[in-house]
N, C-alpha and C. Protein backbone atom coordinates (compact mmCIF):
# COMPACT_ATOMS: atom_id res chain seq x y z
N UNK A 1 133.34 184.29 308.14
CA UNK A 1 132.37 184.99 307.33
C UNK A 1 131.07 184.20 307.38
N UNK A 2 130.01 184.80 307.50
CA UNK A 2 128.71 184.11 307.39
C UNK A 2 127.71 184.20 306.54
N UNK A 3 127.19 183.27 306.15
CA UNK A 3 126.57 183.36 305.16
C UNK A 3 125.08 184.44 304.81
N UNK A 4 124.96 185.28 304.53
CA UNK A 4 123.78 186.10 304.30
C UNK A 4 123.05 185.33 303.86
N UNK A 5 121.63 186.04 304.02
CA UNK A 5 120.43 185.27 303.77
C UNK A 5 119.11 186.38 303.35
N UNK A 6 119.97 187.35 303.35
CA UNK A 6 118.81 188.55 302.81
C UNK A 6 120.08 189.63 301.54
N UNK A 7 118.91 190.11 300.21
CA UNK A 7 119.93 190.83 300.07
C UNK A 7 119.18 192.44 300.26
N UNK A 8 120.10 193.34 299.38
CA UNK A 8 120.02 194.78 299.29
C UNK A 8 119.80 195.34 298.49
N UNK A 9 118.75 196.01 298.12
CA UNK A 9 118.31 196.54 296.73
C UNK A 9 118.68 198.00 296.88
N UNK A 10 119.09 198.27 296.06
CA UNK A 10 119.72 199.82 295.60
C UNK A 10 119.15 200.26 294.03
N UNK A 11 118.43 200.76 294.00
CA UNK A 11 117.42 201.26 292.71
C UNK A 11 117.38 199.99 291.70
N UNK A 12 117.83 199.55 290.75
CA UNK A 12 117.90 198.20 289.63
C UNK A 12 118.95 197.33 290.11
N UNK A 13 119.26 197.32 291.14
CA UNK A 13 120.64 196.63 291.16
C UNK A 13 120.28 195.91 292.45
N UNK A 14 120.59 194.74 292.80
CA UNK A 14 120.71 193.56 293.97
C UNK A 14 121.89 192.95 293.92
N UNK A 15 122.20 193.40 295.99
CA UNK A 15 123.33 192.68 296.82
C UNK A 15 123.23 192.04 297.25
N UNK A 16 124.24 190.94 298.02
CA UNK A 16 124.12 190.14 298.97
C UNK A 16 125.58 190.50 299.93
N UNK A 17 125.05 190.86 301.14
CA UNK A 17 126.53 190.88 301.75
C UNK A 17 127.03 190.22 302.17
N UNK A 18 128.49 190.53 301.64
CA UNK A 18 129.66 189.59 302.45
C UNK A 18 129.89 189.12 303.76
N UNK A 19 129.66 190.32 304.29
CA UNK A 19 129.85 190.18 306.00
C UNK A 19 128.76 190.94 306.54
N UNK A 20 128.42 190.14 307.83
CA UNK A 20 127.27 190.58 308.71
C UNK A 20 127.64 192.18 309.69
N UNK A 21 126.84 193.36 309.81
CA UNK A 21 126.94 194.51 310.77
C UNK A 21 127.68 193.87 311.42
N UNK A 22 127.80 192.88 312.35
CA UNK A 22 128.43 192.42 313.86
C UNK A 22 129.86 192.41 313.29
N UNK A 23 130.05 191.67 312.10
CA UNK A 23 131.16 191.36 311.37
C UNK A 23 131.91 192.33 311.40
N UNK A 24 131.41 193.50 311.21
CA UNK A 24 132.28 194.52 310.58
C UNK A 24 132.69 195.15 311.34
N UNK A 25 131.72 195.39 312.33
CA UNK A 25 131.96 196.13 314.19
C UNK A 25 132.94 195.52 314.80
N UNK A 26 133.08 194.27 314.85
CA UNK A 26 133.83 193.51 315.57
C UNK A 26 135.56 193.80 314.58
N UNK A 27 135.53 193.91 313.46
CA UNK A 27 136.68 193.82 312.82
C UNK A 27 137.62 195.52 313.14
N UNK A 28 136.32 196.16 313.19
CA UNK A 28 136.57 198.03 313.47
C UNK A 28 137.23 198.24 314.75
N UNK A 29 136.74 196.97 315.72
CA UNK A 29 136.73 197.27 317.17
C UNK A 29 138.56 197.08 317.36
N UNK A 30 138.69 195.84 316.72
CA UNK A 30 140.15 195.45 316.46
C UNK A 30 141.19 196.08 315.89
N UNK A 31 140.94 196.53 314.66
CA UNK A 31 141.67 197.13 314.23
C UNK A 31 141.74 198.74 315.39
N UNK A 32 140.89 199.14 315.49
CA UNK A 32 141.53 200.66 316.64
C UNK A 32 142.01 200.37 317.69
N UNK A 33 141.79 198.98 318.48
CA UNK A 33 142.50 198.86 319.13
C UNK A 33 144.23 199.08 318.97
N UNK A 34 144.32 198.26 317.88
CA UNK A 34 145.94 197.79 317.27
C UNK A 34 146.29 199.53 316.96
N UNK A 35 145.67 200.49 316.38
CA UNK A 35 146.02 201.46 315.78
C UNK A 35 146.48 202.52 317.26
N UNK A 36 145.50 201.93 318.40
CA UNK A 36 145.89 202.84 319.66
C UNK A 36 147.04 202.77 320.00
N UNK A 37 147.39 201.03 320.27
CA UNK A 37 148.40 200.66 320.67
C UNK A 37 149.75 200.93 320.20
N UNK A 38 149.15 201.31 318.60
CA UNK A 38 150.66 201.40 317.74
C UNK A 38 151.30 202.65 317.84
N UNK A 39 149.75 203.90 317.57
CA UNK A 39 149.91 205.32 317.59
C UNK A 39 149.17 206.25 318.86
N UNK A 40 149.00 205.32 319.94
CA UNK A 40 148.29 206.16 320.52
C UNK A 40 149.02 207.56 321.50
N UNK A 41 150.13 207.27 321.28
CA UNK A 41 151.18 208.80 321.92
C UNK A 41 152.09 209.62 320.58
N UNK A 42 150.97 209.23 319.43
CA UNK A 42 151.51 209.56 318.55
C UNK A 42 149.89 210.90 317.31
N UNK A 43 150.60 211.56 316.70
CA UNK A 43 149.04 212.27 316.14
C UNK A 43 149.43 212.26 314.71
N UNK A 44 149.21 210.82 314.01
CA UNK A 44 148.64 210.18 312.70
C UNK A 44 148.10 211.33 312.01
N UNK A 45 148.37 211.06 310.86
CA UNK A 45 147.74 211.84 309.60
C UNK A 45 147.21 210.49 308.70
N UNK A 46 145.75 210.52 308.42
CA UNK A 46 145.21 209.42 307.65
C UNK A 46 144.54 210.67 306.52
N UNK A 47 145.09 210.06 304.95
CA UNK A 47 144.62 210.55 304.20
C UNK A 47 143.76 209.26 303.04
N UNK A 48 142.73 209.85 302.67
CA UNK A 48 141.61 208.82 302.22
C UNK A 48 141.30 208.93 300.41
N UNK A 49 141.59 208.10 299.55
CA UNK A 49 141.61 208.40 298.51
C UNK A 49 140.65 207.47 297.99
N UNK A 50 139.49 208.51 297.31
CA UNK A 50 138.28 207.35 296.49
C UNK A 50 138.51 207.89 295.06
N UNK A 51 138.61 206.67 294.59
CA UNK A 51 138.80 206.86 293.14
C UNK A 51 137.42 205.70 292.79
N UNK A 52 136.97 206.21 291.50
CA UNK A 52 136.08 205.54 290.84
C UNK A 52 134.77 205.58 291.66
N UNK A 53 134.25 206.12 292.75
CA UNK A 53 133.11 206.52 293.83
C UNK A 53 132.06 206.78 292.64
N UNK A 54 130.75 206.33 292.95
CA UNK A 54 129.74 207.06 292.13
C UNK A 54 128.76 207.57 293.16
């Protein structure tokens, strides 16, 4: 994880992120890999539940 050095303003409220774009790309890239490998002769049902979303 690397350390940010800028944050994110969203109307009254200031972030700092955890993880860098590259960070997260790189973690996305991995994980679909693993998900090909696991399910890829297979047709997954992913269901997505947001609770508390504003």
């Amino acid at each position: 994880m690397q350390a940010s050095t800028h944050r994110i303003q969203v109307l009254d409220l200031s972030f700092e992120p955890l993880y860098s774009e590259a960070e997260v790309q790189a973690r996305v890239r991995i994980l679909g890999a693993e998900l090909t490998a696991r399910y890829g002769d297979k047709t997954p049902l992913f269901i997505s539940i947001l609770s508390g979303a504003w």
